[in-house]
C-alpha atoms as a PDB file:
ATOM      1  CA  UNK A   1       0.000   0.000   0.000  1.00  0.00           C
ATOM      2  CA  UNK A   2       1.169   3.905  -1.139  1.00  0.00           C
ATOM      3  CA  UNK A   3       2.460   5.761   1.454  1.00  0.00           C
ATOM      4  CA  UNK A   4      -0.203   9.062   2.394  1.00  0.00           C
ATOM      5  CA  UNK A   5       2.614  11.530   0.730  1.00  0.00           C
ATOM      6  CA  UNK A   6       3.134   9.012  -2.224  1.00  0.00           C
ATOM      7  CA  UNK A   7      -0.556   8.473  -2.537  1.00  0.00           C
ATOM      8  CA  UNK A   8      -0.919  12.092  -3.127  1.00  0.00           C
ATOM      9  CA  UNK A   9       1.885  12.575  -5.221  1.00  0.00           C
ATOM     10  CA  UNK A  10       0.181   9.665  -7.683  1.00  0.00           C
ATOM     11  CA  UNK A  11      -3.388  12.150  -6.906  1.00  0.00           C
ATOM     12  CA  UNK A  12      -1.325  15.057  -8.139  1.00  0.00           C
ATOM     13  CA  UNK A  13       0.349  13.471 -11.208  1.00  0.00           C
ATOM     14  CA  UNK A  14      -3.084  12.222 -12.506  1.00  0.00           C
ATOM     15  CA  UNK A  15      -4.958  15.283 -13.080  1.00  0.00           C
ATOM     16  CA  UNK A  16      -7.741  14.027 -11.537  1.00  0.00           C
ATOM     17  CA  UNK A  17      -8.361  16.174  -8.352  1.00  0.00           C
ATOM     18  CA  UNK A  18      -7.139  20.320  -8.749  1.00  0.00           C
ATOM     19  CA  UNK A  19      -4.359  21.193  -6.471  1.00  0.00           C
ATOM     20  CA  UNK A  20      -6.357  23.311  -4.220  1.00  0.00           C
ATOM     21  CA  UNK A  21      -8.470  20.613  -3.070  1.00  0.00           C
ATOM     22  CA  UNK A  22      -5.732  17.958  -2.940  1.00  0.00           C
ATOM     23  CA  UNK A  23      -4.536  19.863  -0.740  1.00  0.00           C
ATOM     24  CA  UNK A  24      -7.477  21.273   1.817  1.00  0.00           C
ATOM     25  CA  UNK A  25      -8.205  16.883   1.789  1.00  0.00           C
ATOM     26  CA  UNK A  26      -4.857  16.601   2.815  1.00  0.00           C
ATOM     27  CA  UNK A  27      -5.289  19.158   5.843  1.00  0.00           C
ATOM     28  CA  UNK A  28      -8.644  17.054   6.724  1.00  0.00           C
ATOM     29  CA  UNK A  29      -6.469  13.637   7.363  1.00  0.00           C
ATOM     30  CA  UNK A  30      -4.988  13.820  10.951  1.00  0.00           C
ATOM     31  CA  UNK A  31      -1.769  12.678  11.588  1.00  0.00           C
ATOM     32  CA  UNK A  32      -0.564  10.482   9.054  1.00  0.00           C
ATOM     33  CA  UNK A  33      -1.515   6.555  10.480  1.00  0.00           C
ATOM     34  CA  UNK A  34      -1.024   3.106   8.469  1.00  0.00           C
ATOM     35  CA  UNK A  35      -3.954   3.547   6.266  1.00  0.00           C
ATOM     36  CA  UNK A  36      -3.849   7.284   5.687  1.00  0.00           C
ATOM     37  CA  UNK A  37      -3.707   7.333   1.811  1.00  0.00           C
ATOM     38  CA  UNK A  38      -6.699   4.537   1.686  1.00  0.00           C
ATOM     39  CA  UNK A  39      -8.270   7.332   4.239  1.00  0.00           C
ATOM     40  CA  UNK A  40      -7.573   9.954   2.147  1.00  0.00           C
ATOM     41  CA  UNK A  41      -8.815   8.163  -1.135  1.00  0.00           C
ATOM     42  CA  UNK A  42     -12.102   7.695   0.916  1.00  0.00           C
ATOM     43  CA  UNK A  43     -12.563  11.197   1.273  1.00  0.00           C
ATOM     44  CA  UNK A  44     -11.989  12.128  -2.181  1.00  0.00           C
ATOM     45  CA  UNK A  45     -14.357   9.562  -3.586  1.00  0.00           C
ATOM     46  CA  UNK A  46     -16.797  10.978  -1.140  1.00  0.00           C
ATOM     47  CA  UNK A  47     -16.155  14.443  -2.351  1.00  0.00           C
ATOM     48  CA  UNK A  48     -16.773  13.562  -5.205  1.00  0.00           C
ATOM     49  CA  UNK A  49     -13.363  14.154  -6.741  1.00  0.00           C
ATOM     50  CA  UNK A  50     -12.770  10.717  -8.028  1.00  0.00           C
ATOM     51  CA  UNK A  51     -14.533   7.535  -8.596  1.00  0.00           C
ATOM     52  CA  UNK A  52     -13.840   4.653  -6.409  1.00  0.00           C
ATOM     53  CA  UNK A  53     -12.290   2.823  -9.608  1.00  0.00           C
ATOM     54  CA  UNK A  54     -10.253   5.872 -10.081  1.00  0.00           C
ATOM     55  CA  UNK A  55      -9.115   5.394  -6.619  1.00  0.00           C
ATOM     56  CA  UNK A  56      -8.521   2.038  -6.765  1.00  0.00           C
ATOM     57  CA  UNK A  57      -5.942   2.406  -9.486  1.00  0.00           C
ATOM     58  CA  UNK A  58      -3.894   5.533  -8.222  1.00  0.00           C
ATOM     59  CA  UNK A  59      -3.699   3.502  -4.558  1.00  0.00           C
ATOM     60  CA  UNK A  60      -2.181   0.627  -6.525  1.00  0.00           C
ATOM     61  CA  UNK A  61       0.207   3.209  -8.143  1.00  0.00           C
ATOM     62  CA  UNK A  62      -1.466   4.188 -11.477  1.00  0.00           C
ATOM     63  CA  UNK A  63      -1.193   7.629 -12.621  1.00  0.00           C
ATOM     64  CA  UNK A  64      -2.091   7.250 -16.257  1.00  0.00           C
ATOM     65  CA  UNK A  65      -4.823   6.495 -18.594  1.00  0.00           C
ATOM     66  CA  UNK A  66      -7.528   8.314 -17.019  1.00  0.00           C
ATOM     67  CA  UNK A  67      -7.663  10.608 -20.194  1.00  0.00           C
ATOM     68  CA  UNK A  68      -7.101   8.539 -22.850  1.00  0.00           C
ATOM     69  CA  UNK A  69      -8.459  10.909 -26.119  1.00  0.00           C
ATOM     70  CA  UNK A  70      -9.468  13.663 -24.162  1.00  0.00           C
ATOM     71  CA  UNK A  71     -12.244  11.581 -22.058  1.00  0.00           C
ATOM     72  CA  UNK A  72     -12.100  10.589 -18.257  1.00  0.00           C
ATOM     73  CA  UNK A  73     -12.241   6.979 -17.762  1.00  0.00           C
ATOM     74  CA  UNK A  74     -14.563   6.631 -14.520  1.00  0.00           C
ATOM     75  CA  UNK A  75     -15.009   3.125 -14.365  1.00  0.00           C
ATOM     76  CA  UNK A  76     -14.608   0.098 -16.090  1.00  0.00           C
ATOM     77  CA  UNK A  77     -17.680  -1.390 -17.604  1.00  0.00           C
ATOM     78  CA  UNK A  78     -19.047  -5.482 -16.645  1.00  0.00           C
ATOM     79  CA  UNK A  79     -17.717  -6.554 -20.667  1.00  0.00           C
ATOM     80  CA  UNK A  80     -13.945  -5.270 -20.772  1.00  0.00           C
ATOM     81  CA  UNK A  81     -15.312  -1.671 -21.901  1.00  0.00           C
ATOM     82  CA  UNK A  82     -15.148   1.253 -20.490  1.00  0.00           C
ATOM     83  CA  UNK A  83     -17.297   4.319 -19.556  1.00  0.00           C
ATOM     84  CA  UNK A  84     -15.889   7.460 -20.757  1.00  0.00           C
ATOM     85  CA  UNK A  85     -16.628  11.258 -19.605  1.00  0.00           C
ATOM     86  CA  UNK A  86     -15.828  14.330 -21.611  1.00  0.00           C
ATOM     87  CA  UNK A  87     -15.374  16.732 -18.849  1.00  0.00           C
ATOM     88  CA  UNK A  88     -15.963  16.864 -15.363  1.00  0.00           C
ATOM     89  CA  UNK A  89     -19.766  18.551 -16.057  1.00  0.00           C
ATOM     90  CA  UNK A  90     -21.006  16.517 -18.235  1.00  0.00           C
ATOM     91  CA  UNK A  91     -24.198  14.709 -18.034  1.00  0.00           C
ATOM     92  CA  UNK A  92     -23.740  12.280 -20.927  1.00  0.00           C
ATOM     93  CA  UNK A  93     -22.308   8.693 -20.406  1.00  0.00           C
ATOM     94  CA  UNK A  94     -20.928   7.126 -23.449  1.00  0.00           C
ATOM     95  CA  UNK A  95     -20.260   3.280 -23.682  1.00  0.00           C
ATOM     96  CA  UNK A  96     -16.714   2.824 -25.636  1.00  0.00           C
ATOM     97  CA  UNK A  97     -15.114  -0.788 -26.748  1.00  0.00           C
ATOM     98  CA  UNK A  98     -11.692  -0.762 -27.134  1.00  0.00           C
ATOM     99  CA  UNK A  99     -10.101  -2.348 -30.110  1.00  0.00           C
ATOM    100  CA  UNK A 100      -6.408  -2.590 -30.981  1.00  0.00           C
ATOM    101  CA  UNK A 101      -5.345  -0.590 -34.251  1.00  0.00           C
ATOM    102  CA  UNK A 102      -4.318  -3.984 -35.308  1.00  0.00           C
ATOM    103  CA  UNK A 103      -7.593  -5.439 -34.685  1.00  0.00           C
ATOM    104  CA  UNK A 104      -9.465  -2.723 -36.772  1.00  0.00           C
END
């Protein structure tokens, strides 16, 4: 498991969650205890900030793909596809399969 500061580095590198309110969450988590980034992630999702997939992957280290084209991946969908978001307002959920170039 990420360590809180490493955790939030991986938060920071993603582009997921502005700087600003990366760092108020931070100032929310008390001193820094064994599962203080899994805290932290927790408080995010529930602010709405990221998904609980999104968190899932930047606790295990991820800090790409979550744009991939210019859409936010949010979660992966039940058949190996993936639902994509074009900006943080919008109301529209698209349903996307990936295919290989190779493939097409």
């Amino acid at each position: 498991m990420l360590q809180l500061d490493d955790f939030a580095e991986k938060v920071a590198l993603s582009g997921l969650v502005p700087t600003a309110e990366l760092t108020q969450a931070r100032q929310v988590e008390p001193a820094p205890a064994a599962d203080a980034s899994v805290r932290l992630a927790r408080l995010l999702v529930q602010q709405g900030f990221l998904t609980t997939y999104q968190a899932r992957k930047l606790l295990a280290g991820a800090t790409r793909g979550f744009f991939p084209g210019g859409y936010r991946i949010l979660s992966p969908a039940v058949d190996g596809r993936r639902r994509w978001r074009r900006g943080a307002a919008s109301a529209r959920w698209l349903i996307v399969a990936l295919t290989p170039p190779e493939l097409k």
